[in-house]
C-alpha atoms as a PDB file:
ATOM      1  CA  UNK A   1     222.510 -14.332  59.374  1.00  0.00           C
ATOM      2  CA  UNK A   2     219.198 -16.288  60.322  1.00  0.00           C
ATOM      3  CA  UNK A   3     215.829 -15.881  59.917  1.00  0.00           C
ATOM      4  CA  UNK A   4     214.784 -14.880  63.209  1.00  0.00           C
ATOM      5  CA  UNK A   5     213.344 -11.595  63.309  1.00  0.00           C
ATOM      6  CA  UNK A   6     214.945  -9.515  66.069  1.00  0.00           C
ATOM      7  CA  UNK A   7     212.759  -6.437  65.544  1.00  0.00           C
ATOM      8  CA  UNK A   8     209.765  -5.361  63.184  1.00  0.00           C
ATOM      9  CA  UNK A   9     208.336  -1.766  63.098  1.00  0.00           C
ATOM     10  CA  UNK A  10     206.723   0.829  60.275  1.00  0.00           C
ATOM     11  CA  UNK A  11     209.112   3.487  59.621  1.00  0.00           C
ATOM     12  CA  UNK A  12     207.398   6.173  57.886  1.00  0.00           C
ATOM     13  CA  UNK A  13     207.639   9.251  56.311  1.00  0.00           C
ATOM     14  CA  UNK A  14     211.650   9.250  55.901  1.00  0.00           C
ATOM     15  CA  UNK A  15     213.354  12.122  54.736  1.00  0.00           C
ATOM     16  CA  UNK A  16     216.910  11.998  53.434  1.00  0.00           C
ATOM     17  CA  UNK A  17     219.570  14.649  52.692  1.00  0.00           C
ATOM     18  CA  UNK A  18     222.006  13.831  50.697  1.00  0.00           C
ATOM     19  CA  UNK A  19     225.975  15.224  50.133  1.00  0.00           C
ATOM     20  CA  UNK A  20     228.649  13.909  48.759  1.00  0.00           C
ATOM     21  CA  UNK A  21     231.949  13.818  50.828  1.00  0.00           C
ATOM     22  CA  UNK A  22     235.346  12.431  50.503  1.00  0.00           C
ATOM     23  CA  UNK A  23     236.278   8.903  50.523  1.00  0.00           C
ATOM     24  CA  UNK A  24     238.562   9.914  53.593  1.00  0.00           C
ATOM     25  CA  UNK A  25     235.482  10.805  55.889  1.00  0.00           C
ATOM     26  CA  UNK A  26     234.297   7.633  55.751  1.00  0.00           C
ATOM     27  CA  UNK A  27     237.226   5.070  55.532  1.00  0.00           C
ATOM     28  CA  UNK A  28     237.255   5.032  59.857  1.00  0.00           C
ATOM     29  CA  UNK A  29     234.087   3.964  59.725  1.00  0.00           C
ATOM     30  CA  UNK A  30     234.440   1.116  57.183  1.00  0.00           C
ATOM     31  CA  UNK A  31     234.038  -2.255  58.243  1.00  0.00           C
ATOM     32  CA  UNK A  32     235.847  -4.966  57.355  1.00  0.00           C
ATOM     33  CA  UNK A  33     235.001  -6.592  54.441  1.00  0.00           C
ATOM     34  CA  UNK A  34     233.488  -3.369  52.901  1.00  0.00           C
ATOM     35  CA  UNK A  35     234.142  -0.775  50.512  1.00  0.00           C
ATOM     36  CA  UNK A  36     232.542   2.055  49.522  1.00  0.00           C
ATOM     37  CA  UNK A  37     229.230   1.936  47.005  1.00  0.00           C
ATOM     38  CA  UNK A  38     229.118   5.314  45.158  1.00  0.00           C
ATOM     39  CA  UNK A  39     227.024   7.340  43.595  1.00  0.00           C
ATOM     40  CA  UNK A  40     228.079   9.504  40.394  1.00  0.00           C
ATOM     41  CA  UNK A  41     231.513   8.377  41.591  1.00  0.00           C
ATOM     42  CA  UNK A  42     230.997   9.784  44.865  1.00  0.00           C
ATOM     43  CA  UNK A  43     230.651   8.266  48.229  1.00  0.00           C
ATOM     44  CA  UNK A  44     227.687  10.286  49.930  1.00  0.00           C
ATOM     45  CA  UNK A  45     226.128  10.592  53.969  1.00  0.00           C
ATOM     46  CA  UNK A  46     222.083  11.136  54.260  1.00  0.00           C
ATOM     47  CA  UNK A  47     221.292  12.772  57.174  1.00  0.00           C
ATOM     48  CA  UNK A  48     217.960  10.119  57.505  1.00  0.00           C
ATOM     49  CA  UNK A  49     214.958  11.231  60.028  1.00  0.00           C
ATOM     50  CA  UNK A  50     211.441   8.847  60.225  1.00  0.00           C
ATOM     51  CA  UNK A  51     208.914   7.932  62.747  1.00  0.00           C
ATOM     52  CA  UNK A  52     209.317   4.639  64.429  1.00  0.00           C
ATOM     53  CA  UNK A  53     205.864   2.827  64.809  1.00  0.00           C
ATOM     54  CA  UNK A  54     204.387  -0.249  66.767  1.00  0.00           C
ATOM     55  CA  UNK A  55     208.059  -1.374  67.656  1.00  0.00           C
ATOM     56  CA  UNK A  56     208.729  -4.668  68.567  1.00  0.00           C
ATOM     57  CA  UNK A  57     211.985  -6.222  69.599  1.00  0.00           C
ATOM     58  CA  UNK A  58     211.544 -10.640  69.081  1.00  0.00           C
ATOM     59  CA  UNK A  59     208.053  -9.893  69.083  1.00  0.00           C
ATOM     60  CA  UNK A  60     207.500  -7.995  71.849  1.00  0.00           C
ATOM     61  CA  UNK A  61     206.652  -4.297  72.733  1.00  0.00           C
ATOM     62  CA  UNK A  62     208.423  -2.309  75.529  1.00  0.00           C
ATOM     63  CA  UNK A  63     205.868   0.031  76.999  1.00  0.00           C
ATOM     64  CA  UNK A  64     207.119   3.727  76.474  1.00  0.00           C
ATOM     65  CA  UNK A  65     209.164   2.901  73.625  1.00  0.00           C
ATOM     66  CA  UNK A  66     206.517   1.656  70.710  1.00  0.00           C
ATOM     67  CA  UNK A  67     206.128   4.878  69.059  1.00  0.00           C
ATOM     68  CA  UNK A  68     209.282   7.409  68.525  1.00  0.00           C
ATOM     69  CA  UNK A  69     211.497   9.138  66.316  1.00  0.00           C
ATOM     70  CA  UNK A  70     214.694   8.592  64.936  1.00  0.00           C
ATOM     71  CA  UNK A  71     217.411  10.926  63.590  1.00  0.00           C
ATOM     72  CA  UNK A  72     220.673   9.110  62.333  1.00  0.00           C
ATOM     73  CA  UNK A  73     223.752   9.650  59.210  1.00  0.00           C
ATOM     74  CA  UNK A  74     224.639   7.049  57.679  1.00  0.00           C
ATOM     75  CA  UNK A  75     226.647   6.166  54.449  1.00  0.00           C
ATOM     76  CA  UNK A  76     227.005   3.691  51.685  1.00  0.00           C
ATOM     77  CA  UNK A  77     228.923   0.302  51.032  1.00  0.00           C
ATOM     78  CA  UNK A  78     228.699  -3.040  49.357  1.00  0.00           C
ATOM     79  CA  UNK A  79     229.652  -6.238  51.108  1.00  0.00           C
ATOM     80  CA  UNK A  80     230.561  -9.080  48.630  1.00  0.00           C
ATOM     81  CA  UNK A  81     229.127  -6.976  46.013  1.00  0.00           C
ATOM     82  CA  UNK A  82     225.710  -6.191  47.821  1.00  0.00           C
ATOM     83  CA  UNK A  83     224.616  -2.891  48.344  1.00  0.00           C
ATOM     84  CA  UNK A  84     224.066  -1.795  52.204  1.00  0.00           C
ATOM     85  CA  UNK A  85     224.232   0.971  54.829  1.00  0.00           C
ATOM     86  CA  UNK A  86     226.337   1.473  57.505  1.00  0.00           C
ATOM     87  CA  UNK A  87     225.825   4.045  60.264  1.00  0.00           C
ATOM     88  CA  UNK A  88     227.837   7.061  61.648  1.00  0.00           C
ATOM     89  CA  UNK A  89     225.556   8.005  64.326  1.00  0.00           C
ATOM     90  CA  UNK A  90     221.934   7.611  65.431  1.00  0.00           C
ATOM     91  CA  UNK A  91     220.037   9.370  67.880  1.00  0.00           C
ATOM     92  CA  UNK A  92     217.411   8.249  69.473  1.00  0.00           C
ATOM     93  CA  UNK A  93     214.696  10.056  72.167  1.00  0.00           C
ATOM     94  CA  UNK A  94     215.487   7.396  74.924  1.00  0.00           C
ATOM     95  CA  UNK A  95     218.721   6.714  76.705  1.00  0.00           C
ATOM     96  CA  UNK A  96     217.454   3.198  77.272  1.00  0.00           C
ATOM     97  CA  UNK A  97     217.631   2.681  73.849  1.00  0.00           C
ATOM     98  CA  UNK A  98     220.491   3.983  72.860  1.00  0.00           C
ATOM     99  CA  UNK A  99     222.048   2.203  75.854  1.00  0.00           C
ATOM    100  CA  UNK A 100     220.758  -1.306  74.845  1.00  0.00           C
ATOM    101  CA  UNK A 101     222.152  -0.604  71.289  1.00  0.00           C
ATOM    102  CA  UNK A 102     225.682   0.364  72.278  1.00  0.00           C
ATOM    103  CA  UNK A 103     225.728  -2.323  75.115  1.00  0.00           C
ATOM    104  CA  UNK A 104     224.453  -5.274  72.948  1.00  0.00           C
ATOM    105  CA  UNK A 105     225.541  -4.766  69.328  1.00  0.00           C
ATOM    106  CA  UNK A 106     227.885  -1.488  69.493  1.00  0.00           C
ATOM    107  CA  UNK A 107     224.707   0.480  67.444  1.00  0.00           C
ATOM    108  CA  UNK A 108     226.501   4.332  67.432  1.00  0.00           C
ATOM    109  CA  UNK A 109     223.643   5.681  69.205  1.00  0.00           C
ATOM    110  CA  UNK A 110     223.164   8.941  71.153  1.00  0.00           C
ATOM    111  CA  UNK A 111     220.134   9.663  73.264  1.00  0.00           C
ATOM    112  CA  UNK A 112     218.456  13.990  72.006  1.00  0.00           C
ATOM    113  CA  UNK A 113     215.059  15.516  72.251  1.00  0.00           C
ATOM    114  CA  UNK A 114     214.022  14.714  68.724  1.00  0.00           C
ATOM    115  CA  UNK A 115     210.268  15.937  67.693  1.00  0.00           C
ATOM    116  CA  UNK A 116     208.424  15.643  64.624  1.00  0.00           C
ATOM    117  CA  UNK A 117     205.456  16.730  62.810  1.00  0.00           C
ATOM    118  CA  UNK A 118     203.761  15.572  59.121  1.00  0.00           C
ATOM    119  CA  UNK A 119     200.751  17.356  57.639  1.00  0.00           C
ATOM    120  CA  UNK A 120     198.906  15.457  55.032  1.00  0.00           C
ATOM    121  CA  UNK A 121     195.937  16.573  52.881  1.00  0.00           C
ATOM    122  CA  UNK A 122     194.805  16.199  49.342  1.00  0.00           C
ATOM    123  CA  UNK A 123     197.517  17.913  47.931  1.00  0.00           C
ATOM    124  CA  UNK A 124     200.602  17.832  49.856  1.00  0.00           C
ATOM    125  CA  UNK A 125     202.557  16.281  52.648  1.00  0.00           C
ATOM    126  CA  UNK A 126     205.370  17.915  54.676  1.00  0.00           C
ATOM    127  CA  UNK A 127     207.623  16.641  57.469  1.00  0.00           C
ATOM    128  CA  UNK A 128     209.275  18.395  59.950  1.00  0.00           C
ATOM    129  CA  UNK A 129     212.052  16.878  62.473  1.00  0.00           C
ATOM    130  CA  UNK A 130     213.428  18.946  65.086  1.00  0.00           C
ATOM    131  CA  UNK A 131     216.638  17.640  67.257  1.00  0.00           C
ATOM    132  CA  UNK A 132     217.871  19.177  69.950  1.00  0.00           C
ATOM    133  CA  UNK A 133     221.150  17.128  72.434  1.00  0.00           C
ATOM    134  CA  UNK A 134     224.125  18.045  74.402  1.00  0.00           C
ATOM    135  CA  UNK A 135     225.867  18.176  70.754  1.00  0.00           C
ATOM    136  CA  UNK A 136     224.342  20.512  68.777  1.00  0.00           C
ATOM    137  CA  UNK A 137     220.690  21.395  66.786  1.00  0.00           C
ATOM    138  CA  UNK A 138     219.453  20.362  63.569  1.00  0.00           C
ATOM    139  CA  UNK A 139     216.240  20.946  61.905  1.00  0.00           C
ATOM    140  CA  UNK A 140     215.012  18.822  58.537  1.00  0.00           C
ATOM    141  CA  UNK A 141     211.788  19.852  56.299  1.00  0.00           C
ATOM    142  CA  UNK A 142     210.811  18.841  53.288  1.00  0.00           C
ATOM    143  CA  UNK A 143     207.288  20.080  51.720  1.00  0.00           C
ATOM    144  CA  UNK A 144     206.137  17.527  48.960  1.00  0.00           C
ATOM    145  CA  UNK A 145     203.683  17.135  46.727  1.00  0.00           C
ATOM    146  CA  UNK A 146     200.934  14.180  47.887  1.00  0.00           C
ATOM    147  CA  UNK A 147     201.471  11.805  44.756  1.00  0.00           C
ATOM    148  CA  UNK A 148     203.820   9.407  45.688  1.00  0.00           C
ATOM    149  CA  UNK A 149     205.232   7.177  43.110  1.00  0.00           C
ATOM    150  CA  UNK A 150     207.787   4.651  42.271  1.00  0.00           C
ATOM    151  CA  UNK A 151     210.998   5.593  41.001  1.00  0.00           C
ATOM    152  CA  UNK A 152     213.082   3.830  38.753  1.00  0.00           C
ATOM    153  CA  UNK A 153     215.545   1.306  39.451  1.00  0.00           C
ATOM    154  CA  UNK A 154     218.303   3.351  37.943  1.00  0.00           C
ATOM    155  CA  UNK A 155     217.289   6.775  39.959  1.00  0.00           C
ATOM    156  CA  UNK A 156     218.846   8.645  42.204  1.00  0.00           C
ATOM    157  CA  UNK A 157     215.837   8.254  44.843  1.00  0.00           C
ATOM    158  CA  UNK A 158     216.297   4.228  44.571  1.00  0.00           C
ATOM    159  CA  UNK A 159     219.907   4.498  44.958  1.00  0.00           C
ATOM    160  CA  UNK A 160     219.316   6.038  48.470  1.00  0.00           C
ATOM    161  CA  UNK A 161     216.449   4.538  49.883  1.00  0.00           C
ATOM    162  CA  UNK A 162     216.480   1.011  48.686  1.00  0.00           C
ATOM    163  CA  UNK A 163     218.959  -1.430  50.774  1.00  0.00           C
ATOM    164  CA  UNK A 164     218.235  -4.956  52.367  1.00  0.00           C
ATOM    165  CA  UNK A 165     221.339  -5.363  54.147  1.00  0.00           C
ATOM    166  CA  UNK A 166     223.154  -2.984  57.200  1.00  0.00           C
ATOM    167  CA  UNK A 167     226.203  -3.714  58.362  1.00  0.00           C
ATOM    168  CA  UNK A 168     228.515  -2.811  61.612  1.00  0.00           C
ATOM    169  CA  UNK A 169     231.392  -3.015  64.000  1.00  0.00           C
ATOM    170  CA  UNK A 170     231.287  -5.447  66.836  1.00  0.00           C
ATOM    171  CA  UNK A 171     233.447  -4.203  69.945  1.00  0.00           C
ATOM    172  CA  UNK A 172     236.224  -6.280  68.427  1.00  0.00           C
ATOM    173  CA  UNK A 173     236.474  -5.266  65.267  1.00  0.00           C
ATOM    174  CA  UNK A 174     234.298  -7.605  63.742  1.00  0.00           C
ATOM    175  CA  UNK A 175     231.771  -7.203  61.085  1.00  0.00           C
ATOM    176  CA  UNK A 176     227.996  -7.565  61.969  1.00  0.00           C
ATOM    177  CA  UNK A 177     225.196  -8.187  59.552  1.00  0.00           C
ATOM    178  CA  UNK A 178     221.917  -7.767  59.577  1.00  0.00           C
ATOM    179  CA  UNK A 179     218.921  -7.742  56.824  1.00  0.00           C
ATOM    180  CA  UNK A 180     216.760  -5.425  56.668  1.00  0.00           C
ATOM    181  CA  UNK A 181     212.920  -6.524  54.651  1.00  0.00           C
ATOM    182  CA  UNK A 182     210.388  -4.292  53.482  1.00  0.00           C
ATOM    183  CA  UNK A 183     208.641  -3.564  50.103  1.00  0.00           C
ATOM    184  CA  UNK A 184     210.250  -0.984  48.011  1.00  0.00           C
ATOM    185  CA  UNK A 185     208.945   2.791  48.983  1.00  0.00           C
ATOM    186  CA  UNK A 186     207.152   4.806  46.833  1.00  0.00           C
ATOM    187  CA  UNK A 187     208.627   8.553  47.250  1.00  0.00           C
ATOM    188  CA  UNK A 188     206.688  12.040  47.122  1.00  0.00           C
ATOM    189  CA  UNK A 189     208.125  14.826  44.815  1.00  0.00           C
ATOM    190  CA  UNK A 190     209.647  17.325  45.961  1.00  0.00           C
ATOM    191  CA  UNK A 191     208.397  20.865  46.376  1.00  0.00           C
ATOM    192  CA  UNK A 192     210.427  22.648  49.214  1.00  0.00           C
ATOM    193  CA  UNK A 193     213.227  21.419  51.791  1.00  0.00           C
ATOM    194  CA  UNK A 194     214.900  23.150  53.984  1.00  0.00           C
ATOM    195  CA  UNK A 195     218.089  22.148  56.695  1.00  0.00           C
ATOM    196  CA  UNK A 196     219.837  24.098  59.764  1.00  0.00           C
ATOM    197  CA  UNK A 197     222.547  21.872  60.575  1.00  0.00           C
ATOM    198  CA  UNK A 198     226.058  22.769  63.155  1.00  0.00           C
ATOM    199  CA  UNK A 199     227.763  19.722  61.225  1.00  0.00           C
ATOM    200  CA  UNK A 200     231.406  19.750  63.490  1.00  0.00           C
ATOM    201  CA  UNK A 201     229.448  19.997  66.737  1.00  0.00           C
ATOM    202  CA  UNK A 202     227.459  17.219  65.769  1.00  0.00           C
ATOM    203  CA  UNK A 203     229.523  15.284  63.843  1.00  0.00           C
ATOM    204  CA  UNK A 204     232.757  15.688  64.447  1.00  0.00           C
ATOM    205  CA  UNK A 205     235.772  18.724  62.668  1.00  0.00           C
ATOM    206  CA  UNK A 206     235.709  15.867  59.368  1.00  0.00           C
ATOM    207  CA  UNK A 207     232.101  17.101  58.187  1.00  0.00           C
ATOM    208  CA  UNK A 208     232.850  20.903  58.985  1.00  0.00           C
ATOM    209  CA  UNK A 209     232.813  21.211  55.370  1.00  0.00           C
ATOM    210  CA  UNK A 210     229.349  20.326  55.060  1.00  0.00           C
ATOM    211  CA  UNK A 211     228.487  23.256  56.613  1.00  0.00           C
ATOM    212  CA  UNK A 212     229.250  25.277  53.217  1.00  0.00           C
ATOM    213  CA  UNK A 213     227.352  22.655  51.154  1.00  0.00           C
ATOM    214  CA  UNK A 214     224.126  22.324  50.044  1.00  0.00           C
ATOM    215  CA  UNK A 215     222.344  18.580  49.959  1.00  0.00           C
ATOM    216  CA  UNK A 216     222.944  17.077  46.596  1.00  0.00           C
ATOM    217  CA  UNK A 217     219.181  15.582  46.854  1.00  0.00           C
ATOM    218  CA  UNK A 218     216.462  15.068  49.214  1.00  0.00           C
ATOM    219  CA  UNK A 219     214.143  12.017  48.936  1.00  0.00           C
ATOM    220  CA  UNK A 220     210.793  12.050  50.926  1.00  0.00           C
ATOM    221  CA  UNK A 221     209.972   8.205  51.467  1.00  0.00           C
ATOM    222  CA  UNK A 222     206.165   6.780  52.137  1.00  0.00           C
ATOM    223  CA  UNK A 223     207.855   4.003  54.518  1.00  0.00           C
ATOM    224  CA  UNK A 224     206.064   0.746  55.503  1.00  0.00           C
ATOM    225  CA  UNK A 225     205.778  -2.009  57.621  1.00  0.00           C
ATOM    226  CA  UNK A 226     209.616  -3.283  58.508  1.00  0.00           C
ATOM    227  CA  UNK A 227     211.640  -6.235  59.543  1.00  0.00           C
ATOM    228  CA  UNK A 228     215.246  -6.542  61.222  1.00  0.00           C
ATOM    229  CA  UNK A 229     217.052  -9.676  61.010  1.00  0.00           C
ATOM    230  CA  UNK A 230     219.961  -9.687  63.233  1.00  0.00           C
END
């Protein structure tokens, strides 16, 4: 990797659903190099949804696409021991987007209507994400009570939303790399969540089971200011 930033951003308010899941839903995905990073001995996918802010890509902004939202599963791995991400799907608002991404570094991106909404006073926050594409719906809220705080290094919210390094597939099998900078988020607690999810049509028939399951956990993330090293 170098130090050149390829693209800095705020995500905020992220929401993430957690469920655990086989290691055999995940090994096609695995890149080389990898293996799975668990959590209570399981592997897990979050369904992840934030707001994309004041995007740049090297440093510069692409009118229309600045300010959007992002909807993407992805699991967990370590690569020469260090923890990462690595991701099944993402969907994105604009085709251009998500056809820059798969063109250019093989990103699994998808372009959906994806809308969002946060509510903020005093006392609590909520966020609501709303996607809607040729695949399927899915609908993510989480209700939260406005004291965010840091978790510990050993929690199960840390575990989830703390990772400096995402890794890939190039079109030829090779691994990509990329680091990913920001200060550690503090994280709301919970009050309320709630999920409508078609899993297979979005997904594929290996996460039909999730469709019985409840999430494991939900984390509700502050977010912050954000840089991509590619």
């Amino acid at each position: 990797m170098t130090n050149k930033v390829f693209l800095s951003a705020k995500w905020n308010n992220l929401i993430l659903f957690n469920y655990p899941v086989e290691d055999s839903c995940l090994k096609p995905y695995l890149p080389a190099g990898c293996e799975l990073d668990y959590f209570e001995n399981s592997a897990f996918v979050s369904l992840v949804a934030f707001q994309f802010l004041n995007t740049k890509v090297f440093g510069l902004k692409w009118p229309g696409f600045t300010n959007f939202f992002e909807v993407n599963l992805r699991f967990y791995v370590k690569f020469k021991d260090q923890r990462a991400v690595c991701f099944i799907r993402e969907y994105v608002l604009s085709r251009i987007i998500a056809r820059v991404a798969q063109t250019i570094y093989n990103e699994p991106y998808k372009c959906a209507s994806i809308s969002g909404f946060i509510n903020k006073n005093q006392k609590t926050v909520s966020a609501s994400y709303k996607l809607k594409s040729d695949d399927g719906f899915m609908l993510l809220n989480v209700t939260a009570k406005n004291f965010p705080y840091f978790p510990p290094p050993t929690s199960m919210e840390h575990f989830f939303k703390e990772h400096e390094l995402g890794v890939g597939k190039s079109r030829t099998g090779e691994t990509l790399l990329y680091g990913v900078e920001h200060p550690h988020w503090k994280i709301y607690p919970i009050i309320d969540t709630k999920v409508e999810i078609n899993w297979e049509a979005l997904y594929g028939s290996q996460f039909n089971f999730l469709n019985q399951q409840k999430p494991h956990s939900v984390v509700f993330a502050e977010g912050s200011k954000i840089k991509v090293f590619k």
